[in-house]
C-alpha atoms as a PDB file:
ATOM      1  CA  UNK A   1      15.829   1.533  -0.842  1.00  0.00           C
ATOM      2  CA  UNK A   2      15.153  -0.417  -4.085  1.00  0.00           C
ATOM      3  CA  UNK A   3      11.548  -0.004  -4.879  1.00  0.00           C
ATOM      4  CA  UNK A   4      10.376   3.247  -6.859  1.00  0.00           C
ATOM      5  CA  UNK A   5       7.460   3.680  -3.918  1.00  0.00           C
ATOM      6  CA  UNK A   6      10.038   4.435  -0.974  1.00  0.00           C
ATOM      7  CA  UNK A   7      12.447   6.375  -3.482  1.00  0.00           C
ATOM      8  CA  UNK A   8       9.560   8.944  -4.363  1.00  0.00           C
ATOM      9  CA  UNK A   9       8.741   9.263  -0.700  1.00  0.00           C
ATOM     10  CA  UNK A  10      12.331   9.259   0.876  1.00  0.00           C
ATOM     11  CA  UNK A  11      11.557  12.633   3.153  1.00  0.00           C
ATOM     12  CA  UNK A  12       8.733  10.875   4.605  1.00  0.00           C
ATOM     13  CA  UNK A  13       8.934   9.742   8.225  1.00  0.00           C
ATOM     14  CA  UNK A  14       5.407   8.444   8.747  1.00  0.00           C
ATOM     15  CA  UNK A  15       2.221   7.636   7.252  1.00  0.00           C
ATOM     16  CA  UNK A  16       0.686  10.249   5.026  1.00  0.00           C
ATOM     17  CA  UNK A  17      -3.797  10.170   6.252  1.00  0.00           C
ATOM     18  CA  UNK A  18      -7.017  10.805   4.073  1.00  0.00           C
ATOM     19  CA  UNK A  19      -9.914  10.600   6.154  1.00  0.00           C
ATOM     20  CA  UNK A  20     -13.260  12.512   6.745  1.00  0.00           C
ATOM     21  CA  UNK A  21     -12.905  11.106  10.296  1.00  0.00           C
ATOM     22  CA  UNK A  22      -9.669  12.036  11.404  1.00  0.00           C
ATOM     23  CA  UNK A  23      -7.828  15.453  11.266  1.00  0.00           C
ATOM     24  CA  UNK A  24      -4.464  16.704  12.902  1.00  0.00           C
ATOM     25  CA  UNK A  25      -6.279  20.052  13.599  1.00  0.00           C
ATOM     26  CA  UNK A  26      -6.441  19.235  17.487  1.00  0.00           C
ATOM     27  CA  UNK A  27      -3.471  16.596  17.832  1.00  0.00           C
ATOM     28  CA  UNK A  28      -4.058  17.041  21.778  1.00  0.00           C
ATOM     29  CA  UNK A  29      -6.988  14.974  22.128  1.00  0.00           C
ATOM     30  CA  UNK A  30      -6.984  11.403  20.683  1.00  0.00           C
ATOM     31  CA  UNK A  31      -9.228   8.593  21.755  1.00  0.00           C
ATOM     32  CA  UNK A  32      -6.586   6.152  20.306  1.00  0.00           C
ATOM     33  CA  UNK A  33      -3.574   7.821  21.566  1.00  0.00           C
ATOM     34  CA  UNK A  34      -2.525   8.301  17.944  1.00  0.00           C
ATOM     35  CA  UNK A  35      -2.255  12.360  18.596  1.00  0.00           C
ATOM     36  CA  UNK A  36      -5.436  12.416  16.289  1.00  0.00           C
ATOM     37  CA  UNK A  37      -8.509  14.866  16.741  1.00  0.00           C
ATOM     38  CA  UNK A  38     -12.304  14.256  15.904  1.00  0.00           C
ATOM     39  CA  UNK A  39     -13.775  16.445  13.665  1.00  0.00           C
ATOM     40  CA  UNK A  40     -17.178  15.173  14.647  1.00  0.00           C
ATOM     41  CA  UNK A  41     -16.494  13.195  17.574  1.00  0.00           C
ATOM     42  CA  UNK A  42     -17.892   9.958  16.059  1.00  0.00           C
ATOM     43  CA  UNK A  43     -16.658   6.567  16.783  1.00  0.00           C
ATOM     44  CA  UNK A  44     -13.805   4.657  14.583  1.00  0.00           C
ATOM     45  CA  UNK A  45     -15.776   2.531  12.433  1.00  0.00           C
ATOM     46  CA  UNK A  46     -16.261  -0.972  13.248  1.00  0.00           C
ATOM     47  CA  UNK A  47     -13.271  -3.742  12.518  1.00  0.00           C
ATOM     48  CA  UNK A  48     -14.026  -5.673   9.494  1.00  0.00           C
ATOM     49  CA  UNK A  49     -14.713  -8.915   9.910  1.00  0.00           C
ATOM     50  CA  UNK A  50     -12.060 -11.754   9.484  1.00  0.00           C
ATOM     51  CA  UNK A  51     -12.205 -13.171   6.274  1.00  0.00           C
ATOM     52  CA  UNK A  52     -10.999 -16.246   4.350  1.00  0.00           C
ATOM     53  CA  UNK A  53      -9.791 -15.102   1.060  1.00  0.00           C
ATOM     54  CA  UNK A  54      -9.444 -17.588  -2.086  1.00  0.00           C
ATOM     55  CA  UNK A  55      -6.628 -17.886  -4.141  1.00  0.00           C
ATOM     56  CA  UNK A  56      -9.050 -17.393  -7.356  1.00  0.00           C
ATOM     57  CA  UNK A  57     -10.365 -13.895  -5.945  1.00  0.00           C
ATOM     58  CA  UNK A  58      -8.020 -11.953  -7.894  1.00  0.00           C
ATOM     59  CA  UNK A  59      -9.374  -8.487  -8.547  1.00  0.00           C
ATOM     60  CA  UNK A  60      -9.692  -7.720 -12.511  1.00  0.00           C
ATOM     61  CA  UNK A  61      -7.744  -4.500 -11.129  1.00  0.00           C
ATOM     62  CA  UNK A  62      -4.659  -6.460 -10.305  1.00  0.00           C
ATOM     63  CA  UNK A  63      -1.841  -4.973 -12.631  1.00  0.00           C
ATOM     64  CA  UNK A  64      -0.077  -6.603 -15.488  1.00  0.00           C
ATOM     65  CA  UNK A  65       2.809  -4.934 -14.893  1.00  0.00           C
ATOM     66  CA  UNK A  66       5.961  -6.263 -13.058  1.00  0.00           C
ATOM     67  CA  UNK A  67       8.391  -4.531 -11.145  1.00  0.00           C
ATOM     68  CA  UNK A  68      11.835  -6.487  -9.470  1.00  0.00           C
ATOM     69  CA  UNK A  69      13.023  -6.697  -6.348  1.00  0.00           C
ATOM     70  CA  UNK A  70      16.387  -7.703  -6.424  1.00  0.00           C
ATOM     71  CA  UNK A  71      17.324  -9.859  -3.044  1.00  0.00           C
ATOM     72  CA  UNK A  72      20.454 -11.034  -4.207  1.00  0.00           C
ATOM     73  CA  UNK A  73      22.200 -12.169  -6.918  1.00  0.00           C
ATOM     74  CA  UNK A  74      20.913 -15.282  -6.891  1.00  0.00           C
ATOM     75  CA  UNK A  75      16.823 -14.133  -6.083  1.00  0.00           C
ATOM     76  CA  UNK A  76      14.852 -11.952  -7.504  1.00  0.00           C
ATOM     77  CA  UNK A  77      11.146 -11.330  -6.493  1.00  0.00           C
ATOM     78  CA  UNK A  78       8.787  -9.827  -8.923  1.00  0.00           C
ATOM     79  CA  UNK A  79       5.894  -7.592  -7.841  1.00  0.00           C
ATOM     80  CA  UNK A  80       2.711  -5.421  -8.912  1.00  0.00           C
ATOM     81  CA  UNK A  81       1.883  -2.064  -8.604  1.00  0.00           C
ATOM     82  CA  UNK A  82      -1.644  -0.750  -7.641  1.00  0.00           C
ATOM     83  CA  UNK A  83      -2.625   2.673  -6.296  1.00  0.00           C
ATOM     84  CA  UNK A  84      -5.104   3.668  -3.314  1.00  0.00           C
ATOM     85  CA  UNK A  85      -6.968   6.068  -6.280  1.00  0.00           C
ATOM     86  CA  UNK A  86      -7.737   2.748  -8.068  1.00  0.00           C
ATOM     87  CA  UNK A  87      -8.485   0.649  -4.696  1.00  0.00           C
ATOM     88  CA  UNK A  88     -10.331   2.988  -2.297  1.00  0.00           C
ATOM     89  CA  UNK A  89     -11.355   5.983  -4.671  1.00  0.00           C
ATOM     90  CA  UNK A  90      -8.501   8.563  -2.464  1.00  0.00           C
ATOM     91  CA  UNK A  91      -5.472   9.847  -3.755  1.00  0.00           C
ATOM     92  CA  UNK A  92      -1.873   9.691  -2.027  1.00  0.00           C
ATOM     93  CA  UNK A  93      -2.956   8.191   1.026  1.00  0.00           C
ATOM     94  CA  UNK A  94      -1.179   5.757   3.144  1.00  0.00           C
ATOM     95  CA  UNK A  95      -3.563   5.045   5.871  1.00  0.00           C
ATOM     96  CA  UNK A  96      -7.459   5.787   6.435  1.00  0.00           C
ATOM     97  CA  UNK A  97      -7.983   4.698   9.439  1.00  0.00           C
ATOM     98  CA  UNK A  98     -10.626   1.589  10.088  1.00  0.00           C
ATOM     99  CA  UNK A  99     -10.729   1.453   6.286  1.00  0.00           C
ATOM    100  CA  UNK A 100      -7.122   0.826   4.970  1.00  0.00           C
ATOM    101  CA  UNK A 101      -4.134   0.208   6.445  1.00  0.00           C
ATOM    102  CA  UNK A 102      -1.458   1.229   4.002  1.00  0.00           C
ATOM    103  CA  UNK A 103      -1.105  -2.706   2.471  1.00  0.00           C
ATOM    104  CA  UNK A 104      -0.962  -1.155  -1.165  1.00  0.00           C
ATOM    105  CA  UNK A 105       2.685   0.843  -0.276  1.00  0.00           C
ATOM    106  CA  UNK A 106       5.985  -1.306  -0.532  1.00  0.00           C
ATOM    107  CA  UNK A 107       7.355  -0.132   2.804  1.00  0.00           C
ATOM    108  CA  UNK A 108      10.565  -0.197   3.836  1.00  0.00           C
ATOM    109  CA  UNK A 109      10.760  -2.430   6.251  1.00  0.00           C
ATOM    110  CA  UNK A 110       9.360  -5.043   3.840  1.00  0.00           C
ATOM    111  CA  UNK A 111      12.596  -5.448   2.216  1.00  0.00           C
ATOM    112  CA  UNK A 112      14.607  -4.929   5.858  1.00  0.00           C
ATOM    113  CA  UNK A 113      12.788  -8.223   6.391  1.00  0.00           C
ATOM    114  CA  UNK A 114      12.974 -10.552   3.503  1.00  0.00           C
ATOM    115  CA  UNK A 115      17.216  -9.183   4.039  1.00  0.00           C
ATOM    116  CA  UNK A 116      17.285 -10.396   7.346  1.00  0.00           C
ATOM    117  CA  UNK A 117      15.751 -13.603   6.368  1.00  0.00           C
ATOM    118  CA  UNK A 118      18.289 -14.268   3.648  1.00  0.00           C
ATOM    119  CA  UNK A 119      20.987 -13.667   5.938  1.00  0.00           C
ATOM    120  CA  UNK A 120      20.176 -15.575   8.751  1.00  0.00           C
ATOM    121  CA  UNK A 121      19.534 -18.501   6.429  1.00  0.00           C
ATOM    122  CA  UNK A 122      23.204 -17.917   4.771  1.00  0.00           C
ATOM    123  CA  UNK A 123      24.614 -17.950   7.921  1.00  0.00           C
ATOM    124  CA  UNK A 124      22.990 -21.177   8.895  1.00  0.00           C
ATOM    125  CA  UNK A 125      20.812 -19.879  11.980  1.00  0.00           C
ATOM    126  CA  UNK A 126      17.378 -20.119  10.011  1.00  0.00           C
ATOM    127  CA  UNK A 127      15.815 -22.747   8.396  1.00  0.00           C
ATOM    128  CA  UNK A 128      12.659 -22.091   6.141  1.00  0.00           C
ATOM    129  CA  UNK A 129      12.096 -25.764   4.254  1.00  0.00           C
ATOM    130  CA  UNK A 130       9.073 -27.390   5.256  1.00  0.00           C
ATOM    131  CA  UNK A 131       8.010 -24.590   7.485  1.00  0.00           C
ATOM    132  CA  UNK A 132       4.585 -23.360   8.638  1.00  0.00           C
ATOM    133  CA  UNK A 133       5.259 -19.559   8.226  1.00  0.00           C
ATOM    134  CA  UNK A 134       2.763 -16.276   9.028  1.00  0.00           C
ATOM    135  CA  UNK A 135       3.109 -13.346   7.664  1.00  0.00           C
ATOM    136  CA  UNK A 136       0.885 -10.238   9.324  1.00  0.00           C
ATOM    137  CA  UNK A 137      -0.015  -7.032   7.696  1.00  0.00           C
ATOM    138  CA  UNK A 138       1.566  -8.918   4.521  1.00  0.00           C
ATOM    139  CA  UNK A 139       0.745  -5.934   1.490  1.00  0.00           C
ATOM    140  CA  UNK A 140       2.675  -7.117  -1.226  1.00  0.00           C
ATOM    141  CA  UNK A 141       3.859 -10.389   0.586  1.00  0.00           C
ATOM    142  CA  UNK A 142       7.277 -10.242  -0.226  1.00  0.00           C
ATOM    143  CA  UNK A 143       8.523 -11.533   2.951  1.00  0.00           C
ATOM    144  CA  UNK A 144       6.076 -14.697   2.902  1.00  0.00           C
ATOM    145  CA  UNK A 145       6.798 -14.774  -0.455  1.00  0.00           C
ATOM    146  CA  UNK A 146      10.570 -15.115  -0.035  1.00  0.00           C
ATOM    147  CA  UNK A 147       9.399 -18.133   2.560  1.00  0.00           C
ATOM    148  CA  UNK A 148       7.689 -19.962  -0.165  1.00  0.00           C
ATOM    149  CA  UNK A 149      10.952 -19.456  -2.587  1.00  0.00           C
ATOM    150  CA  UNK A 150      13.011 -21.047   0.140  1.00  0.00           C
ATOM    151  CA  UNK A 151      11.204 -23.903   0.788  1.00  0.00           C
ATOM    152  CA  UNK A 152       8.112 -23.244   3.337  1.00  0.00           C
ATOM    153  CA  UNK A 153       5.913 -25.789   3.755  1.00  0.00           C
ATOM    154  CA  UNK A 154       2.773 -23.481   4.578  1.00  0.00           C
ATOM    155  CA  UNK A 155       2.527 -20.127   4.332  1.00  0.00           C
ATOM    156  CA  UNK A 156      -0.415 -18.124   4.989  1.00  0.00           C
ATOM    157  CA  UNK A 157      -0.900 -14.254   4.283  1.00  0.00           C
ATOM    158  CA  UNK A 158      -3.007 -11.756   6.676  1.00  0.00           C
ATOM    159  CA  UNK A 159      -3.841  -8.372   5.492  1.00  0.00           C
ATOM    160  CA  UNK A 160      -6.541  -5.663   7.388  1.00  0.00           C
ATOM    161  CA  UNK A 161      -8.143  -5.497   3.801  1.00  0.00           C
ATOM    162  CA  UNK A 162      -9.188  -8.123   1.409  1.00  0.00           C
ATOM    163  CA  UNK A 163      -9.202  -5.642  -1.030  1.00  0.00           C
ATOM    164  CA  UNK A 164      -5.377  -5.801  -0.366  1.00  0.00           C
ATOM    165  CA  UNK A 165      -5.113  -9.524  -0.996  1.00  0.00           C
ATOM    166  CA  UNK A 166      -6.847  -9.436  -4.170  1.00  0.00           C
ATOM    167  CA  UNK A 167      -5.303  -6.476  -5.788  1.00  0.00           C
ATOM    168  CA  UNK A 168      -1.691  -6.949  -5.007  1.00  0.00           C
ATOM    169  CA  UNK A 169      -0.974 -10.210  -2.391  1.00  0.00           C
ATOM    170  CA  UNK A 170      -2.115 -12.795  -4.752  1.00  0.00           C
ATOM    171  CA  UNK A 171      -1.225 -11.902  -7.930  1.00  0.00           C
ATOM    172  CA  UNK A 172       2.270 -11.406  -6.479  1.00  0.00           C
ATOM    173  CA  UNK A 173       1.871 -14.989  -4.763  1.00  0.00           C
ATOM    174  CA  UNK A 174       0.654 -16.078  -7.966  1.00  0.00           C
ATOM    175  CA  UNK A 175       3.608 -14.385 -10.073  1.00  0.00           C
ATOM    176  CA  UNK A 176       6.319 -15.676  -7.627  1.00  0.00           C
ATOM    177  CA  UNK A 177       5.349 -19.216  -6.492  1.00  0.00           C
ATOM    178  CA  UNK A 178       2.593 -20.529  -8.651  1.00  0.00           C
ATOM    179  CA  UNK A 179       4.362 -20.106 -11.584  1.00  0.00           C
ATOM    180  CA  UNK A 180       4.424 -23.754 -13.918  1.00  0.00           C
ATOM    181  CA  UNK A 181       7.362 -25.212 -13.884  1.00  0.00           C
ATOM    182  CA  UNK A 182       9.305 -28.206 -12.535  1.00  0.00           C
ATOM    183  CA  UNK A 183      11.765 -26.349  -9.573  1.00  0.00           C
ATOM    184  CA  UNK A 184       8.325 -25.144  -8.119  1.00  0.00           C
ATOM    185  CA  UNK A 185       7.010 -26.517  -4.811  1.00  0.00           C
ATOM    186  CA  UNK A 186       4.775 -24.656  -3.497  1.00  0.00           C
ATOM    187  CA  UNK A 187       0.813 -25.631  -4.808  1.00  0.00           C
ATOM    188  CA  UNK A 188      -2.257 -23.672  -4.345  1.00  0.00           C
ATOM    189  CA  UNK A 189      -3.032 -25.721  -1.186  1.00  0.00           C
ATOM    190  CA  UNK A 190       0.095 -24.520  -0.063  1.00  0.00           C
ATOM    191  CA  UNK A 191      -0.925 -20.449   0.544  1.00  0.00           C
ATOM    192  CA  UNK A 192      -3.684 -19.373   2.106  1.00  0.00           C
ATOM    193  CA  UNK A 193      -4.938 -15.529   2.522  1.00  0.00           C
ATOM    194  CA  UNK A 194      -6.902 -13.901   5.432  1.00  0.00           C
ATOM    195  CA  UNK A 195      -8.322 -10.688   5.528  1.00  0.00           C
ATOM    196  CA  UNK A 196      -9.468  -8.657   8.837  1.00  0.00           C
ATOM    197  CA  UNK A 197      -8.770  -7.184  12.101  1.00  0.00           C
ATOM    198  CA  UNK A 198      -6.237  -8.749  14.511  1.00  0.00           C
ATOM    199  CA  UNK A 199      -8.535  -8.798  17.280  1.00  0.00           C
ATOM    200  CA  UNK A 200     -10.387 -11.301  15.590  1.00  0.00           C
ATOM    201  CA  UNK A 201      -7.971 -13.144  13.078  1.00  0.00           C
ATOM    202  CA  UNK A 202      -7.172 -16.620  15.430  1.00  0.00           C
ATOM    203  CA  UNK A 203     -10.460 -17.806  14.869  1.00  0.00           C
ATOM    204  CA  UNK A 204      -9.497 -18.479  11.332  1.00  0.00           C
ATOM    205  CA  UNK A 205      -5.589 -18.885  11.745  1.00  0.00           C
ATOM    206  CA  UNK A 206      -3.658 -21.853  13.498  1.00  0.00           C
ATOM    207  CA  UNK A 207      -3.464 -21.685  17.160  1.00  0.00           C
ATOM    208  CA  UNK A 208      -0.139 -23.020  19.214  1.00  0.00           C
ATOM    209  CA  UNK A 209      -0.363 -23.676  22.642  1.00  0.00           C
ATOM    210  CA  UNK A 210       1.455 -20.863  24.523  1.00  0.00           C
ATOM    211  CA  UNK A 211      -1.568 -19.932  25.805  1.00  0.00           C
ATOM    212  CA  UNK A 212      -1.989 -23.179  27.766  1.00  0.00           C
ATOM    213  CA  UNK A 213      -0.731 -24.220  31.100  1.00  0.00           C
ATOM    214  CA  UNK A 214       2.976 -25.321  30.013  1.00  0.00           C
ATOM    215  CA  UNK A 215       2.963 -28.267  32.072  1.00  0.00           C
ATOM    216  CA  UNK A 216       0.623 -29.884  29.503  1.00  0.00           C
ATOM    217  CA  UNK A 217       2.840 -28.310  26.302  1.00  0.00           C
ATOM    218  CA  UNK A 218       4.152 -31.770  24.134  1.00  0.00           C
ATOM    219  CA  UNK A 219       0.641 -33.686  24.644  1.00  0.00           C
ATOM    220  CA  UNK A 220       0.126 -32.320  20.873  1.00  0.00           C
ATOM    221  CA  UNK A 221       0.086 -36.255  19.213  1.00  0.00           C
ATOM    222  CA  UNK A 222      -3.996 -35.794  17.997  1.00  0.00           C
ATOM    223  CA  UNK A 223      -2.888 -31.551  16.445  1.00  0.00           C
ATOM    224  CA  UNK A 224      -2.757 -31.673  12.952  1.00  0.00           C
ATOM    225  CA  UNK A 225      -0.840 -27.931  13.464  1.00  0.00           C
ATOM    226  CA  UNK A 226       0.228 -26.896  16.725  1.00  0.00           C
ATOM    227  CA  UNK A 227       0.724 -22.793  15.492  1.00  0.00           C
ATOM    228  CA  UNK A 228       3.068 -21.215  13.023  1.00  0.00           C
ATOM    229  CA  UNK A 229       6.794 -22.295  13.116  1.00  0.00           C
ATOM    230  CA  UNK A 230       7.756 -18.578  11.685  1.00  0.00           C
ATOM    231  CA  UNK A 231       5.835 -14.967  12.118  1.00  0.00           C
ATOM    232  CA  UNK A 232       6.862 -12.341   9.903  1.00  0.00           C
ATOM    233  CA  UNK A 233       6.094  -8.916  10.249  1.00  0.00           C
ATOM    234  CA  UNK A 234       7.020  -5.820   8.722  1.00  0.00           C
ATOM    235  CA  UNK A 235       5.791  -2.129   9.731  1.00  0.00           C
ATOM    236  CA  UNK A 236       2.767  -3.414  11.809  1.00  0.00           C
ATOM    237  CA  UNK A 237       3.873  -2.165  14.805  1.00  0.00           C
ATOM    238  CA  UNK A 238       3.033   1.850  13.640  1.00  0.00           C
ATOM    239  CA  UNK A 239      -0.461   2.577  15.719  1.00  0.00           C
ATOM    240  CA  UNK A 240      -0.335   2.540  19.195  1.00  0.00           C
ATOM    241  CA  UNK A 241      -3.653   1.382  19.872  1.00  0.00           C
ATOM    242  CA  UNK A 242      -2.991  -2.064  17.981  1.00  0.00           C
ATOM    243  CA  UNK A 243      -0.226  -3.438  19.575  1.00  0.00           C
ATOM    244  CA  UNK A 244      -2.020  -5.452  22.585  1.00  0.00           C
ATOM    245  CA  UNK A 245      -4.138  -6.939  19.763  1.00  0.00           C
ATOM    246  CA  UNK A 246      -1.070  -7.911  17.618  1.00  0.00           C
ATOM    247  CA  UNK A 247       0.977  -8.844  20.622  1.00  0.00           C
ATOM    248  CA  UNK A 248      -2.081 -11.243  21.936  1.00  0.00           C
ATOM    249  CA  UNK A 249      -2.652 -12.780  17.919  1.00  0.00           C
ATOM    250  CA  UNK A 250       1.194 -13.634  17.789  1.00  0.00           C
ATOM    251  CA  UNK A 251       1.115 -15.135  21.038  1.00  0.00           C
ATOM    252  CA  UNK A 252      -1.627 -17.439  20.336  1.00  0.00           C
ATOM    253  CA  UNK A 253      -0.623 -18.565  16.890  1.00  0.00           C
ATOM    254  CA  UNK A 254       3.424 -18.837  17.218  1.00  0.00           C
ATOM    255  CA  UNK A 255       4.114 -22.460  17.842  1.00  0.00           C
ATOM    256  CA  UNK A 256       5.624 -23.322  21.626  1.00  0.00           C
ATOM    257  CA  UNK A 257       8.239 -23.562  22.465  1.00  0.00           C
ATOM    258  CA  UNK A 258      10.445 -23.355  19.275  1.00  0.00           C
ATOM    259  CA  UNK A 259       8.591 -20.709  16.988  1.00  0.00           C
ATOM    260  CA  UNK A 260      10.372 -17.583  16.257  1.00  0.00           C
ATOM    261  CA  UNK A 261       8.579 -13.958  14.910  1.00  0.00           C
ATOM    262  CA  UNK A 262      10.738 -11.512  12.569  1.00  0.00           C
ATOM    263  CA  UNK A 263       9.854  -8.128  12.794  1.00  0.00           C
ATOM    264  CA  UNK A 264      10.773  -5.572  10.837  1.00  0.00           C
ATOM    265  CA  UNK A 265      10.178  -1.253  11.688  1.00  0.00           C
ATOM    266  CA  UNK A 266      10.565   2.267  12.136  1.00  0.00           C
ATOM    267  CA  UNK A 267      11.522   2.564  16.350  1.00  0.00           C
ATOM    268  CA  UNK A 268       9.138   5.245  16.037  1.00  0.00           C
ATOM    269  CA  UNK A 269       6.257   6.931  13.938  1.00  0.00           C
ATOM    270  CA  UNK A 270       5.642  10.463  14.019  1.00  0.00           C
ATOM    271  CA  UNK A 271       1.753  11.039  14.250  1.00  0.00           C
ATOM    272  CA  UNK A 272       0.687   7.665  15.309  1.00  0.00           C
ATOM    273  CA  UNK A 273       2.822   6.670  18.477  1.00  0.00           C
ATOM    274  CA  UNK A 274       3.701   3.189  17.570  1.00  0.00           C
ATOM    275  CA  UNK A 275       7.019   1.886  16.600  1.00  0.00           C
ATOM    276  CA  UNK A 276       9.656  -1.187  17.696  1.00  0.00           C
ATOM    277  CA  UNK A 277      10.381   0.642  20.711  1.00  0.00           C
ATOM    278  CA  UNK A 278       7.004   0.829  22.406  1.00  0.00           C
ATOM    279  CA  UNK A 279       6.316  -3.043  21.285  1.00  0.00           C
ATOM    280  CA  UNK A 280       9.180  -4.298  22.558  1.00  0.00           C
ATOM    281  CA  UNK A 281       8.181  -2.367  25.756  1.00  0.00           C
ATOM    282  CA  UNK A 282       5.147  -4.344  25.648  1.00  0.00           C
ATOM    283  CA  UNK A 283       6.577  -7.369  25.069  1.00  0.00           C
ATOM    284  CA  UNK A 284       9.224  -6.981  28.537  1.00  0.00           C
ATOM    285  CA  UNK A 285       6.230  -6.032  30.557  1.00  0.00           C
ATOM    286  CA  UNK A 286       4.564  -9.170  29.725  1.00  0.00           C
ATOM    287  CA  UNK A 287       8.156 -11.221  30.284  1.00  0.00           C
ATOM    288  CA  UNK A 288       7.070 -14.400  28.379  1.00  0.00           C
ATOM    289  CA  UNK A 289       8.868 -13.672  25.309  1.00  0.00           C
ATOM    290  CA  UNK A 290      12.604 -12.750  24.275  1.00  0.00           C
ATOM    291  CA  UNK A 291      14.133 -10.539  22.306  1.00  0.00           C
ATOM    292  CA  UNK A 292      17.411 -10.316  19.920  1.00  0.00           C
ATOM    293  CA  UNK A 293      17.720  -7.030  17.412  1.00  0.00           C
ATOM    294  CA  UNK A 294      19.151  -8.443  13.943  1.00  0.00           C
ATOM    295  CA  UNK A 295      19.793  -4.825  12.040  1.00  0.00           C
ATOM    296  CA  UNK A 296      19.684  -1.867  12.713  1.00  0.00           C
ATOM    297  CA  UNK A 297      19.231   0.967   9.302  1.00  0.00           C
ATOM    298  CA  UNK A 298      19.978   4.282   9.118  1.00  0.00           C
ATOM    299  CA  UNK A 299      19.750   4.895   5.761  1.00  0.00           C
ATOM    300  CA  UNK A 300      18.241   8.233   5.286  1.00  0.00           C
ATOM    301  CA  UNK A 301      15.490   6.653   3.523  1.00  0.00           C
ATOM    302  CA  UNK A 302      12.993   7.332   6.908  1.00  0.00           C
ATOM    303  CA  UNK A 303      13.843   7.751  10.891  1.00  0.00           C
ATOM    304  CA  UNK A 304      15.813   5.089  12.358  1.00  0.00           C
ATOM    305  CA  UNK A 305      14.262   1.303  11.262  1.00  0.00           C
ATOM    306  CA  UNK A 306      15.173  -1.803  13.156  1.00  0.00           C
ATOM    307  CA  UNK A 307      14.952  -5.973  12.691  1.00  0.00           C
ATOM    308  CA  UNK A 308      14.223  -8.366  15.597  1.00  0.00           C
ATOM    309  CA  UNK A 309      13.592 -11.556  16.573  1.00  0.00           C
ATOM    310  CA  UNK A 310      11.274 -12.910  19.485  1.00  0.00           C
ATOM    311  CA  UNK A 311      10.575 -16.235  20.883  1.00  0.00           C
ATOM    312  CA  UNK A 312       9.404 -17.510  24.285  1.00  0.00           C
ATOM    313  CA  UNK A 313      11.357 -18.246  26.892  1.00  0.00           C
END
């Protein structure tokens, strides 16, 4: 893997935790099905709420400093670097559970993603241009990022913590797309960012129409936005206890009948349950979606990662 936060952690198979809540001492009993124990017994704490975050809320902690990420010859995305320590006040922690969601690492799958992407469009079965594109769990962005560089004509970022999108998402957005100079299209009412929990996050994002009866799917002539052309995800499919919520958002928001999701992830992860195989499970029980795998990457880098692309039937 390219980026210096993967190649320092290549034995690592799953999210490292920090978290006076949580403990592996008694990985038998887990009210999330993660394999977690209580050490007090008390209840996750609440989802935060979901947020609208403005393109001028840049955190003063936001880094100066610029690392590539080389897609191809021809594309090169530039990103920051911020640590949990200078975030959340914890040190070498991936996930805290309720409180961060591991948006600050560059994970692998991020760059599994923006890959896929480029191929597909080089092979002439994706177009991007014009494009109203999602990208969940975004971290660093690069995949919605690489959407903007290629022509989207919306793309909006969603992240579990504002802090997240202020530290890292925007000034990368702002680094890679913003930038003033003639060859750029995309404008500041071109990117939007939104911060909270997924079982909450369509109240804020735009809605297709899957959920509808489909008899009535085309009467769309008075919709501004009729849901997201694209979905992009990479590694949000890791906690178990997430994936109805995730599965429900993407339903609601992907535009019917011709939107398409990207995901990008580990089939499994140790410690947490989740991975591409259980979604996709989830997915065939419900039956209203499809399925194609894109890549499959055995690198060494972590267990067994996989790309795939949904879209209803």
């Amino acid at each position: 893997m390219e980026d210096t936060d993967a190649a320092k952690n290549t034995s690592t198979t799953g999210p490292t935790f920090s978290s006076p809540i949580f403990s592996f001492s008694n990985p038998g009993a887990s009210s999330f099905g993660f394999g977690f124990g209580f050490d007090s017994g008390a209840p996750p704490p609440p989802p935060p709420a979901a947020i609208v975050v403005q393109l001028s809320k840049e955190s003063p902690i936001a880094t100066a400093r610029l690392e590539p990420v080389v897609v191809d010859e021809s594309l090169t995305i530039y990103k920051g670097r911020v640590s949990t320590s200078d975030v959340f006040g914890v040190k070498d922690s991936d996930l805290m559970p309720g409180k961060y969601e591991g948006g600050l690492k560059l994970w692998e799958g991020s760059l599994d993603l923006v890959k896929a992407l480029n191929s597909d469009i080089k092979e002439g079965r994706l177009l991007l241009e014009g494009k109203r594109v999602l990208e969940l769990g975004c971290g660093h962005g690069l995949p919605g990022i690489f959407a903007g560089q290629k022509g989207a004509g919306l793309i909006h970022f969603q992240d579990f913590n504002s802090e997240v999108l202020k530290c890292l998402t925007i000034p990368n957005v702002k680094v890679n797309l913003l930038k003033e100079s003639p060859e750029e299209t995309c404008t500041s009412k071109s990117v939007g960012f939104f911060a909270g929990d997924w079982s909450e996050m369509d109240k804020l994002l735009l809605c297709g129409d899957a959920e509808q009866d489909k008899t009535t799917i085309g009467d769309t002539e008075d919709k501004t936005y009729n849901g997201y052309d694209i979905i992009l995800m990479a590694e949000t499919v890791y906690a178990l206890s997430s994936l109805p919520n995730l599965y429900r958002l993407i339903k609601k928001c992907l535009c019917y009948p011709g939107g398409v999701v990207y995901m990008a992830g580990k089939k499994h992860y140790f410690g947490v349950g989740g991975g591409t195989t259980r979604f996709l499970r989830l997915v065939e029980e419900d039956g209203a979606m499809q399925t194609e795998r894109l890549n499959n990457v055995a690198d060494g880098a972590s267990n067994v990662r996989e790309v795939w692309k949904l879209s209803f039937k």
